[in-house]
Protein backbone atom coordinates (compact mmCIF):
# COMPACT_ATOMS: atom_id res chain seq x y z
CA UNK A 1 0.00 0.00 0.00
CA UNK A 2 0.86 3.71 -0.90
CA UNK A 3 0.70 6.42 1.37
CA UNK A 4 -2.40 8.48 1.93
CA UNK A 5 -4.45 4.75 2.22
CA UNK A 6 -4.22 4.29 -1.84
CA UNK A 7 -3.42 1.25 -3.09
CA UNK A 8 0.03 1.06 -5.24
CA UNK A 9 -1.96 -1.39 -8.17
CA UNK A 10 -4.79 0.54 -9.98
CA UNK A 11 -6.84 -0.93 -12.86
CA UNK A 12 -9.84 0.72 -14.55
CA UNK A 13 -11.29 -2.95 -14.29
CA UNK A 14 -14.63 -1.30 -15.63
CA UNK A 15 -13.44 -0.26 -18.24
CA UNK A 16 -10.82 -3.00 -19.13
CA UNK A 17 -14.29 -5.24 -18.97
CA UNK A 18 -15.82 -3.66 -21.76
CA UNK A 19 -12.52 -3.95 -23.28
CA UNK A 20 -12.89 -7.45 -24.92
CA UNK A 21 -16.38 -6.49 -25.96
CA UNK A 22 -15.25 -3.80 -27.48
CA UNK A 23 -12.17 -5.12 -29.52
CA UNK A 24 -14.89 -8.22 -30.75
CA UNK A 25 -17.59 -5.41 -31.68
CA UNK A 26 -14.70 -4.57 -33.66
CA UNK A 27 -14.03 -7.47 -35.33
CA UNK A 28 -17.72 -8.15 -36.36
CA UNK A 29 -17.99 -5.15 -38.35
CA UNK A 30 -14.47 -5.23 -39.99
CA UNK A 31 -16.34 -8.79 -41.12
CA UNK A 32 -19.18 -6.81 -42.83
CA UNK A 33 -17.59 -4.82 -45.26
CA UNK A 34 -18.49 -6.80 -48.12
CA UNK A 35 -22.33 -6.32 -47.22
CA UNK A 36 -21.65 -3.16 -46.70
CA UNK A 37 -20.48 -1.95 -49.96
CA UNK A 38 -23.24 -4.88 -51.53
CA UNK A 39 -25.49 -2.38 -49.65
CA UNK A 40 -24.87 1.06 -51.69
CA UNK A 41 -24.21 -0.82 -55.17
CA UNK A 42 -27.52 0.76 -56.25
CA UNK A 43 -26.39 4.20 -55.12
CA UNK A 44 -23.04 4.29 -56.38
CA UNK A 45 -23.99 4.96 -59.88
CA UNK A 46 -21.26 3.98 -62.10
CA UNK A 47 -20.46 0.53 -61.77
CA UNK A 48 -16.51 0.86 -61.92
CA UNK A 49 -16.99 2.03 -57.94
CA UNK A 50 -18.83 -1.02 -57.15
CA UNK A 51 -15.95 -2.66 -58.83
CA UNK A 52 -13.24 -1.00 -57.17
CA UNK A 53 -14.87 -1.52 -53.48
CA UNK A 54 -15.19 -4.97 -54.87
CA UNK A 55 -11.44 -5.37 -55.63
CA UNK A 56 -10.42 -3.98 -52.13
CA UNK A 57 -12.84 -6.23 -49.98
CA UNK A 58 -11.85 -8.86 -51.69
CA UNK A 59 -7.33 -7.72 -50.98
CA UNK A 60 -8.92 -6.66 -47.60
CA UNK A 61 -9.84 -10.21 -46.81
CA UNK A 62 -6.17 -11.48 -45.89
CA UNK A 63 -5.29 -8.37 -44.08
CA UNK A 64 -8.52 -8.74 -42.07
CA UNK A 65 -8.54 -12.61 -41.03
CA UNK A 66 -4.80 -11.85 -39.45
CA UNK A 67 -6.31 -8.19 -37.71
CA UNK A 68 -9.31 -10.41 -36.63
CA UNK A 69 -7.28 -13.21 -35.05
CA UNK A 70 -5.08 -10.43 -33.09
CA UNK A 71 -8.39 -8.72 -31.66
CA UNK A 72 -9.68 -11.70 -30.47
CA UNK A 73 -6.28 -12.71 -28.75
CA UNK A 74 -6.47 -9.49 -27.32
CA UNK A 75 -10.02 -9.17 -26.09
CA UNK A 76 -9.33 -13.20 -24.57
CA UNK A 77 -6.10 -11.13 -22.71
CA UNK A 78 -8.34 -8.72 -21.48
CA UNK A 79 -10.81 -10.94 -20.11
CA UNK A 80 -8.31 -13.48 -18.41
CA UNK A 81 -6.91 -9.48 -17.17
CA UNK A 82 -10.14 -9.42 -15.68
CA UNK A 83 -11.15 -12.71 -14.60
CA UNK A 84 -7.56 -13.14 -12.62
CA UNK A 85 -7.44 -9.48 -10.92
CA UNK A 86 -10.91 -10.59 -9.90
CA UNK A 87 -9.94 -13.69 -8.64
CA UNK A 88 -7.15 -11.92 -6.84
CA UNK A 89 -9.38 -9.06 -5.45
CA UNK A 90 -11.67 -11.63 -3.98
CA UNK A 91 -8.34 -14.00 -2.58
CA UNK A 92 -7.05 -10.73 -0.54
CA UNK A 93 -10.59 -9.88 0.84
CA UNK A 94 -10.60 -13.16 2.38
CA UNK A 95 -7.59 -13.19 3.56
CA UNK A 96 -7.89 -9.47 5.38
CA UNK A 97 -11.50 -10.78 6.51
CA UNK A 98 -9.89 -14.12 8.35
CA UNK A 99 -6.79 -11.79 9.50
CA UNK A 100 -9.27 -9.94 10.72
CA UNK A 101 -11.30 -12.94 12.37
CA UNK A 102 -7.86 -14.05 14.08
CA UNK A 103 -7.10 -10.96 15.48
CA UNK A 104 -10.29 -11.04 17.61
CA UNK A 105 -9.53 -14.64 18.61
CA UNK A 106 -6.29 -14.27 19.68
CA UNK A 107 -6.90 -10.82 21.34
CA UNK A 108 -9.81 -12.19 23.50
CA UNK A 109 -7.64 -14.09 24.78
């Protein structure tokens, strides 16, 4: 522990949470770009746009599957982040709480 009663280890655990979700949310839409683009082909007028977006999704989808498997490594990171500061949170309130529990033993004694 840090002076002033703060703790030496912060971690925006809220917002590391939402981290994961986030960084998947991610992932799902860099997966829709093809419907996307099949979305505006009536508005794009001249069909050598269409064509163009069609020749990018389609150098896009090598690029994206190796971006796609490094989000979800990182949002599984984040979540193990989460689930094991957790785990450890919980681990040192117990063992204050039976500390604590001792203490009164042994001093009513």
């Amino acid at each position: 522990m840090g002076g002033g009663g703060k703790s030496d280890l912060a971690l925006p655990l809220s917002e590391l949470e939402d981290y994961g979700e986030r960084l998947r949310d991610i992932k799902t839409r860099l997966n829709h770009t093809k419907k996307l683009f099949e979305s505006y082909e009536d508005d794009l007028g001249d069909r050598s746009v269409y064509d163009a977006l069609g020749d990018f999704e389609s150098g896009w989808e090598d690029g994206r599957e190796d971006i796609g498997q490094s989000l979800d490594a990182l949002a599984k990171m984040s979540d193990a982040v989460v689930r094991e500061f957790r785990k450890l949170d919980d681990d040192l309130a117990k063992n204050v709480s039976e500390g604590v529990k001792t203490e009164k033993k042994d001093g009513a004694k």
